[in-house]
C-alpha atoms as a PDB file:
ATOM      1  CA  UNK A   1       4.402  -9.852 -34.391  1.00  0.00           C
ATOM      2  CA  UNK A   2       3.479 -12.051 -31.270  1.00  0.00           C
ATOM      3  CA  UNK A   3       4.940 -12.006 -28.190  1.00  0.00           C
ATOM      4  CA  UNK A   4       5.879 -15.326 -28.500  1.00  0.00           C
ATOM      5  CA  UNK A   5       7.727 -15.322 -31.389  1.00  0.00           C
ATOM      6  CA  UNK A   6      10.015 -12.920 -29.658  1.00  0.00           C
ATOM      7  CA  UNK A   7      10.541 -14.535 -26.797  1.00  0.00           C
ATOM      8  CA  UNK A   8      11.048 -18.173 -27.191  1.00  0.00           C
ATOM      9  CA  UNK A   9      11.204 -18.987 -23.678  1.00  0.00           C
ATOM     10  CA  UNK A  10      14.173 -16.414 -22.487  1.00  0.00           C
ATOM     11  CA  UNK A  11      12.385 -13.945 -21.637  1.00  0.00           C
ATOM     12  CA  UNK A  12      14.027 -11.192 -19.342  1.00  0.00           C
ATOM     13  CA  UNK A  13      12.712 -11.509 -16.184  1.00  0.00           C
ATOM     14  CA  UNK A  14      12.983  -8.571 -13.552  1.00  0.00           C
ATOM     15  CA  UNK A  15      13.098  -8.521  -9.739  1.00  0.00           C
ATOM     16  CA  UNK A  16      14.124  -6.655  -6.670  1.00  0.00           C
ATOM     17  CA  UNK A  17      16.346  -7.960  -4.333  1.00  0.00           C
ATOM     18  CA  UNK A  18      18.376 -10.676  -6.197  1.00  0.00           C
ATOM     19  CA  UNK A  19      18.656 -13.117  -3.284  1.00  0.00           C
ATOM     20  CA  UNK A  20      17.324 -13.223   0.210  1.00  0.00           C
ATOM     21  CA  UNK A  21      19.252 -12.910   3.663  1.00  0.00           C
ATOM     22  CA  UNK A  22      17.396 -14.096   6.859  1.00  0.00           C
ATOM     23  CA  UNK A  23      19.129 -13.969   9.820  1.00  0.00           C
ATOM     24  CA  UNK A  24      18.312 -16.357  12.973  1.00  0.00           C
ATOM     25  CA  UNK A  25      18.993 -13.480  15.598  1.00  0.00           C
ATOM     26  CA  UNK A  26      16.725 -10.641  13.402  1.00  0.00           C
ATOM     27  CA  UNK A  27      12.821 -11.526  13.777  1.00  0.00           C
ATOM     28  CA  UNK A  28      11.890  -8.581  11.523  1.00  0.00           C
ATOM     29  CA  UNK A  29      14.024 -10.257   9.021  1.00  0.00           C
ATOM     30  CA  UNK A  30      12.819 -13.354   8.912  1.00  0.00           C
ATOM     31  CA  UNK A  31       9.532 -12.028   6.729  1.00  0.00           C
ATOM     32  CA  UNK A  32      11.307 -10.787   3.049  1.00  0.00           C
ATOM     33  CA  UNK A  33       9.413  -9.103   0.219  1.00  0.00           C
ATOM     34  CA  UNK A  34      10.508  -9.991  -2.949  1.00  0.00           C
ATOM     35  CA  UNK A  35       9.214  -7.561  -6.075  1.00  0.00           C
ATOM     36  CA  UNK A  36       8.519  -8.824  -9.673  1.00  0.00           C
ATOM     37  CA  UNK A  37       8.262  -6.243 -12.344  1.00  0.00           C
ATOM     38  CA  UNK A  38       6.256  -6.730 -15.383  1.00  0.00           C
ATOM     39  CA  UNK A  39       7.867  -3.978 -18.202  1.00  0.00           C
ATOM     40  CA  UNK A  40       6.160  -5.497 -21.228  1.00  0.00           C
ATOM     41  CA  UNK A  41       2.756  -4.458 -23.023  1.00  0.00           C
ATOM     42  CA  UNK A  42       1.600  -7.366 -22.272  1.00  0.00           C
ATOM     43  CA  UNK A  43       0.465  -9.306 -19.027  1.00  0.00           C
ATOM     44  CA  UNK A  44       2.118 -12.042 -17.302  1.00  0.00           C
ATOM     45  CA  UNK A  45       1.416 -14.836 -15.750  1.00  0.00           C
ATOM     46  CA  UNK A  46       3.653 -15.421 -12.866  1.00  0.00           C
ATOM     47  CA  UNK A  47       4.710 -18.606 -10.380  1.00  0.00           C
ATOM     48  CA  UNK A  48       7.188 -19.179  -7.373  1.00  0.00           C
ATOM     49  CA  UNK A  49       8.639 -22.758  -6.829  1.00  0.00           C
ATOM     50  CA  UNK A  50      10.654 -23.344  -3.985  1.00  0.00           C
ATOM     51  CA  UNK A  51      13.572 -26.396  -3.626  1.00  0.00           C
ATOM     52  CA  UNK A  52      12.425 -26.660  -0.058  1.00  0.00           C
ATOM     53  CA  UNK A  53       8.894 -25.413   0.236  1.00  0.00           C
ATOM     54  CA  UNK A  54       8.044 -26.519   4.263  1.00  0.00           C
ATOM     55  CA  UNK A  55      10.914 -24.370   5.324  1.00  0.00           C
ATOM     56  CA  UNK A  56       9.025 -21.098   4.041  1.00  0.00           C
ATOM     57  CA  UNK A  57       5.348 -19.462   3.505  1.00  0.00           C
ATOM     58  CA  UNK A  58       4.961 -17.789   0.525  1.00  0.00           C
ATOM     59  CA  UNK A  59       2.096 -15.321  -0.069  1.00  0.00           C
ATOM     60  CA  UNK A  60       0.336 -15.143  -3.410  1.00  0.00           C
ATOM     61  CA  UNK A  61       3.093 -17.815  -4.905  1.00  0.00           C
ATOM     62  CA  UNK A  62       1.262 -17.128  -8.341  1.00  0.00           C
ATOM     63  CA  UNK A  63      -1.238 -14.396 -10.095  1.00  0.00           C
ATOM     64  CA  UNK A  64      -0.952 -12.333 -12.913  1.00  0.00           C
ATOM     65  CA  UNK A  65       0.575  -9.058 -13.471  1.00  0.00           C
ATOM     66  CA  UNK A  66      -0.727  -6.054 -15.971  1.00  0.00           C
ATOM     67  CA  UNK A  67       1.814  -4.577 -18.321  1.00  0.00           C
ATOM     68  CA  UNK A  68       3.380  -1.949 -16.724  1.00  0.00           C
ATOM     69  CA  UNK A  69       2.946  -2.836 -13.215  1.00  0.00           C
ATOM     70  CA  UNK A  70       4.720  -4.478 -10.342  1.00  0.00           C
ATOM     71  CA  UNK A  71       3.759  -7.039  -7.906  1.00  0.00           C
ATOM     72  CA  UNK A  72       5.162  -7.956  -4.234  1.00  0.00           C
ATOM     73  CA  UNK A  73       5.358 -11.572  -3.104  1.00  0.00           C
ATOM     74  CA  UNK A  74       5.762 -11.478   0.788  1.00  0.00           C
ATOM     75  CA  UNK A  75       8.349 -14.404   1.764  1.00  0.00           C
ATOM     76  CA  UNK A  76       8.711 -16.027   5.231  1.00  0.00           C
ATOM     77  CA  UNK A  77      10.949 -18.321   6.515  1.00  0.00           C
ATOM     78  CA  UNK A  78       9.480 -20.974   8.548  1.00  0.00           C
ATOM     79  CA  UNK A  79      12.117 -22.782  10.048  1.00  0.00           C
ATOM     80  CA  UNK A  80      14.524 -20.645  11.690  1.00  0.00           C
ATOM     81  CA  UNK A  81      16.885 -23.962  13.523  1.00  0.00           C
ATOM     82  CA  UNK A  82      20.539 -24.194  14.088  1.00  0.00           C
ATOM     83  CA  UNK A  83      20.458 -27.248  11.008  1.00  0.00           C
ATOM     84  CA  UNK A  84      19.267 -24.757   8.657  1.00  0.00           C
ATOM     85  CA  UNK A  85      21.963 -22.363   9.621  1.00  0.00           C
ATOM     86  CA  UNK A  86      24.309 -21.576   6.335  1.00  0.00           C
ATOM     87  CA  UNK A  87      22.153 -23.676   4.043  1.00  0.00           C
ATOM     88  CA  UNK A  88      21.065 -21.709   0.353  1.00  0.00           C
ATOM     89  CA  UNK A  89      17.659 -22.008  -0.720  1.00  0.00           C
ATOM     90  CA  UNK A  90      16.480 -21.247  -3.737  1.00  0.00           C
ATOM     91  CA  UNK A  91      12.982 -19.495  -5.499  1.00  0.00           C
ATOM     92  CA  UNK A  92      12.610 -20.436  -9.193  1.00  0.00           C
ATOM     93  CA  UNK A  93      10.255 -17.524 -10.732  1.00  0.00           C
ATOM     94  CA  UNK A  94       8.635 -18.911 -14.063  1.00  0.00           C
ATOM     95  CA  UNK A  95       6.791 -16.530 -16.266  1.00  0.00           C
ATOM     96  CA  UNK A  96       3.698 -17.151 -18.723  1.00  0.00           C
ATOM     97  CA  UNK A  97       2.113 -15.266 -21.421  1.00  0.00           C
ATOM     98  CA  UNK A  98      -1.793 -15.109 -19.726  1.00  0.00           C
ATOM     99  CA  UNK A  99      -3.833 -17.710 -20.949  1.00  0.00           C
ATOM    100  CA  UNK A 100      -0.504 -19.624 -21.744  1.00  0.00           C
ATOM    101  CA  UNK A 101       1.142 -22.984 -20.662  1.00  0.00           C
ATOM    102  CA  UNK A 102       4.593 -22.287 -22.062  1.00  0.00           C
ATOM    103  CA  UNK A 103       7.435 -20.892 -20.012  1.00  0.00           C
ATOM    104  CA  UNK A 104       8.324 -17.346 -21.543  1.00  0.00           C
ATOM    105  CA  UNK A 105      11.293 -16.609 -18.830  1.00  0.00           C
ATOM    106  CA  UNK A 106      12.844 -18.354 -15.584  1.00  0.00           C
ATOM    107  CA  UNK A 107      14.746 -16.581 -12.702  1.00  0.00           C
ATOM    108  CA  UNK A 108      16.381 -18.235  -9.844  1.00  0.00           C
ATOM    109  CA  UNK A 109      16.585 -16.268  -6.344  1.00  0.00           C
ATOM    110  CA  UNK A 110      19.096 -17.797  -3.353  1.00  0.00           C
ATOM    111  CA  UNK A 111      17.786 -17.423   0.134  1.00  0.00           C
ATOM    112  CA  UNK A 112      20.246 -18.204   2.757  1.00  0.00           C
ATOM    113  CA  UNK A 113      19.370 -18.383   5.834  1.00  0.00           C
ATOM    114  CA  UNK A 114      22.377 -17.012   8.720  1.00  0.00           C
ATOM    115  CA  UNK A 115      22.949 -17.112  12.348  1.00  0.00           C
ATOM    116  CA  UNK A 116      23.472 -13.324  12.659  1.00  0.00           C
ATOM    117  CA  UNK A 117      23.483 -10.317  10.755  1.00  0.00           C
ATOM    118  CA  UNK A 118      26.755  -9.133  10.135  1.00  0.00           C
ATOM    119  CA  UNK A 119      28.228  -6.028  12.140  1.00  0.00           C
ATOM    120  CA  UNK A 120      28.940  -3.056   8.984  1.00  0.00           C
ATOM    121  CA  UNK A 121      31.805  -1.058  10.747  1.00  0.00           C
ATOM    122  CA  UNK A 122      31.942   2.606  10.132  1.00  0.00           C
ATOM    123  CA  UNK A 123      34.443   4.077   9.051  1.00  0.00           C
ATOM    124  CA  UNK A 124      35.556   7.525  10.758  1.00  0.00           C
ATOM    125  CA  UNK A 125      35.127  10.790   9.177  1.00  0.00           C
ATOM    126  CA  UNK A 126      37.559  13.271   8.630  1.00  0.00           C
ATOM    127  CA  UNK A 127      35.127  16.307   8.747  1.00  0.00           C
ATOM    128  CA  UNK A 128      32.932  17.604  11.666  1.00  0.00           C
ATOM    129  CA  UNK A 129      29.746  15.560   9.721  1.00  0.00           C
ATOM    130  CA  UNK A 130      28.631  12.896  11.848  1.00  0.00           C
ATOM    131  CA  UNK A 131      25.953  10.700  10.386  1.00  0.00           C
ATOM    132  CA  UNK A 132      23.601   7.977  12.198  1.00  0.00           C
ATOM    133  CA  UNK A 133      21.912   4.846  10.834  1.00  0.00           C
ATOM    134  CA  UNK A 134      18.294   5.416   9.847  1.00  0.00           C
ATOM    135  CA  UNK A 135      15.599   3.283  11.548  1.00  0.00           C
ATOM    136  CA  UNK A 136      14.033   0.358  10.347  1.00  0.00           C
ATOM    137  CA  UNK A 137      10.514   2.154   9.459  1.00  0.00           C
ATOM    138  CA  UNK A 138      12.257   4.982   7.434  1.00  0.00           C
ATOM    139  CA  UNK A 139      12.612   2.868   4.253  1.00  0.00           C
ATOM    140  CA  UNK A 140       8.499   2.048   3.658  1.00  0.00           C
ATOM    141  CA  UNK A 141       7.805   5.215   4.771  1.00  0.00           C
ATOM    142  CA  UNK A 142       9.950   7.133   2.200  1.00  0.00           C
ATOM    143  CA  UNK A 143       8.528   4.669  -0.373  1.00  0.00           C
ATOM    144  CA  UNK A 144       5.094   5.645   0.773  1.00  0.00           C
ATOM    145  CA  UNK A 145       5.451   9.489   0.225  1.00  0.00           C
ATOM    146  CA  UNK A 146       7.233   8.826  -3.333  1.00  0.00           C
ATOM    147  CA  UNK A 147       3.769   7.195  -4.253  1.00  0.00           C
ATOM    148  CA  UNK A 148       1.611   9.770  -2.413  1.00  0.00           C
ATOM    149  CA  UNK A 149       4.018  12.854  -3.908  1.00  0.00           C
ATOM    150  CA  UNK A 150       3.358  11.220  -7.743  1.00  0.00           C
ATOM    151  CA  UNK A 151      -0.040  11.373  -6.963  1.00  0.00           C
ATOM    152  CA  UNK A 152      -0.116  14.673  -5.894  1.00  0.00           C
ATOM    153  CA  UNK A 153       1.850  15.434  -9.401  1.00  0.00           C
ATOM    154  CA  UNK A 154      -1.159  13.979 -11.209  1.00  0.00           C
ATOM    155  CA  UNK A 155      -3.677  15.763  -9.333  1.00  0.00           C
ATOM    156  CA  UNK A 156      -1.676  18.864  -9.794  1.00  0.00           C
ATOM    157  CA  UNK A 157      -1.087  18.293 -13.787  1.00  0.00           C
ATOM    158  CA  UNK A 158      -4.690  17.286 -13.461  1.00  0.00           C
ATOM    159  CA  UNK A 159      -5.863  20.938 -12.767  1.00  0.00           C
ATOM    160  CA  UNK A 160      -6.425  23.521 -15.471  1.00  0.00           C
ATOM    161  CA  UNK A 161      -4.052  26.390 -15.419  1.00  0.00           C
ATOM    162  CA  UNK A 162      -5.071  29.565 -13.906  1.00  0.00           C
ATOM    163  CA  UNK A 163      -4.075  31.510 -16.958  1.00  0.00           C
ATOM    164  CA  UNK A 164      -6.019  29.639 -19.022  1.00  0.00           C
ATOM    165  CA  UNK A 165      -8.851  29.885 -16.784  1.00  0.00           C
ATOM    166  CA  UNK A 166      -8.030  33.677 -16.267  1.00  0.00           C
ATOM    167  CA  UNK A 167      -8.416  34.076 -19.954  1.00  0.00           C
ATOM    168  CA  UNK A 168     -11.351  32.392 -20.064  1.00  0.00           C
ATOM    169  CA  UNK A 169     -13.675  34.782 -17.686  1.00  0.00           C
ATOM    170  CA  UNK A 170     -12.043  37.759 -19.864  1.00  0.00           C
ATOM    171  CA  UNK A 171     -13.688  36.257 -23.038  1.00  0.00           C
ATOM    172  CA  UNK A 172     -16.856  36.009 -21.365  1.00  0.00           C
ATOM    173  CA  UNK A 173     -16.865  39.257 -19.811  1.00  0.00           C
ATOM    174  CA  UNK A 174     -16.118  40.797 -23.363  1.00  0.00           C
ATOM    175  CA  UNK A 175     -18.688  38.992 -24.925  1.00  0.00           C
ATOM    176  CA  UNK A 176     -21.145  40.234 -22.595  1.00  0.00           C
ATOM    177  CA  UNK A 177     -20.410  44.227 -23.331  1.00  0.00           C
ATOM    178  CA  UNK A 178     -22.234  45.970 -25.286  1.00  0.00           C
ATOM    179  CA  UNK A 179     -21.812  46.364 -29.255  1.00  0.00           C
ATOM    180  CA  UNK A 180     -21.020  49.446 -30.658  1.00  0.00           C
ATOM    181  CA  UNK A 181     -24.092  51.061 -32.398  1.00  0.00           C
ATOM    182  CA  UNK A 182     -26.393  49.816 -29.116  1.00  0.00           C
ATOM    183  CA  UNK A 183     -27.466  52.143 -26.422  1.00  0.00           C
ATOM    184  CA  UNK A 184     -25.053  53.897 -24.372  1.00  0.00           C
ATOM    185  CA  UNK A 185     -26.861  52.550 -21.037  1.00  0.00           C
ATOM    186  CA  UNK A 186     -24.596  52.552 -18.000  1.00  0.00           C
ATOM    187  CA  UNK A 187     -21.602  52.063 -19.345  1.00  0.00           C
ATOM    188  CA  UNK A 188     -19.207  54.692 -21.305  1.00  0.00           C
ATOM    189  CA  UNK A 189     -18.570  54.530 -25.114  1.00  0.00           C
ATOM    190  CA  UNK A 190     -15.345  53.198 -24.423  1.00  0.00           C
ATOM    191  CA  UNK A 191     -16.563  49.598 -23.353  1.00  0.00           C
ATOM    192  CA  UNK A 192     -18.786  49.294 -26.451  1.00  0.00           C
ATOM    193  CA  UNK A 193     -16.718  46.541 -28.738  1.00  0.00           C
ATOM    194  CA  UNK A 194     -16.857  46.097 -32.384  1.00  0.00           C
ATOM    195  CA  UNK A 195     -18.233  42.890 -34.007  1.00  0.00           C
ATOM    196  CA  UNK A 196     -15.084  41.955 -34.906  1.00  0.00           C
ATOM    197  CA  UNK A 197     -13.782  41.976 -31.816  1.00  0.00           C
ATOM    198  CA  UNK A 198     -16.490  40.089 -30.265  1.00  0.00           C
ATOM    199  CA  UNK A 199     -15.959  37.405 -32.781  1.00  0.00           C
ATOM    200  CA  UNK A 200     -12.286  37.523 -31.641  1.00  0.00           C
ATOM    201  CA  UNK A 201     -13.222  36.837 -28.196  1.00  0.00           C
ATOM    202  CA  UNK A 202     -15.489  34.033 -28.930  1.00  0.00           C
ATOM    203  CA  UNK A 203     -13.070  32.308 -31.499  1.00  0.00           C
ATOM    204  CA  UNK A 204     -10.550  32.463 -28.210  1.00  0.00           C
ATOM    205  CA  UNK A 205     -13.226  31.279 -25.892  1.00  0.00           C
ATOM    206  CA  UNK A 206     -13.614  28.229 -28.251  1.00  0.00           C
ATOM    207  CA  UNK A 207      -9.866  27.454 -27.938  1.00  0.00           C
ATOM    208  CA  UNK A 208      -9.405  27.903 -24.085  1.00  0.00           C
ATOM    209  CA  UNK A 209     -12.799  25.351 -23.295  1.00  0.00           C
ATOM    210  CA  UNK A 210     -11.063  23.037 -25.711  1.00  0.00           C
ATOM    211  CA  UNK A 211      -7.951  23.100 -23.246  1.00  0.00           C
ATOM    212  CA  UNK A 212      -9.920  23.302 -19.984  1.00  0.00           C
ATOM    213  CA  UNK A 213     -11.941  19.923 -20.979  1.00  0.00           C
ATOM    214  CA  UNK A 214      -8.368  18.207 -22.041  1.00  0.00           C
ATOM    215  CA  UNK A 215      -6.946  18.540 -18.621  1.00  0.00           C
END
């Protein structure tokens, strides 16, 4: 079944935050990233409208996103005035199958822009904990190391297992001793092995490259 046919212009369109704050007194807040997930097995086309586009910049207002993936859309306000001060914007986010003109899905985001940010009052504790406010730079650094510790969980699933690799070398090793019935040579009686359990040992060897090359 088609895509289309599901959707029939409603389709469910995801994003992180749901509305935008800038505040006249915070500079670092007057750039906003806004995030557009794409869940579907399919890609999607994306586009921002604005209802009043000179007051902001927005980077990459439209593109396409793969299934599975997500997308940011950097957001700046451009006219940070004591007019604007209390007055709600709003982002219209219109969605596309690729290669499509019809709308799949629609999602409106507010932006509002404020004199001041607001003062969050803590409240006291009744324990000997005492906890501070974390700095600005600790939130895209924590969401760095997520991605760089899920890529060290690939790399990691990535690598064969030492058991199996363990067991590997023992086949080998086996397979190179000598067969009973051969010449005693340098080594004892004891390390001569039977055909059968050569053939054992290669059967195994078979297995454990068929795991190595899968990881």
């Amino acid at each position: 079944m088609q895509s289309t046919n599901l959707i029939d212009g409603r389709l469910p369109i995801f994003s992180f935050p749901s509305s935008l704050t800038f505040y006249a007194d915070d500079q670092s807040s007057h750039k906003q990233i806004l995030t557009l997930y794409n869940p579907y097995d399919f890609p999607l086309k994306f586009q921002v409208l604005c209802t009043s586009p000179k007051k902001f910049v927005v980077v990459d207002p439209e593109g396409t996103i793969r299934p599975h993936y997500c997308i940011d859309i950097v957001i700046r306000h451009n006219n940070i005035t004591q007019s604007n001060y209390g007055v709600t914007e709003k982002f219209r986010i219109q969605v596309y199958e690729h290669g499509q003109c019809q709308i799949l899905g629609k999602k409106d985001i507010p932006a509002t822009l404020l004199l001041s940010k607001p003062v969050t009052s803590v409240s006291s504790s009744t324990d000997s904990e005492q906890f501070e406010w974390l700095s600005k730079q600790s939130v895209p650094k924590a969401h760095k190391r997520q991605y760089a510790m899920n890529e060290a969980q690939e790399r990691s699933n990535a690598r064969p297992n030492v058991i199996v690799i363990l067991a590997a070398v023992l086949c080998i090793m086996a397979l190179m001793l000598p067969t009973q019935g051969d010449p005693e040579g340098h080594l004892p009686i004891y390390f001569h092995l039977s055909m059968h359990q050569k053939l054992i040992a290669a059967y195994t060897l078979g297995l454990v490259t068929m795991v190595i090359f899968r990881t």
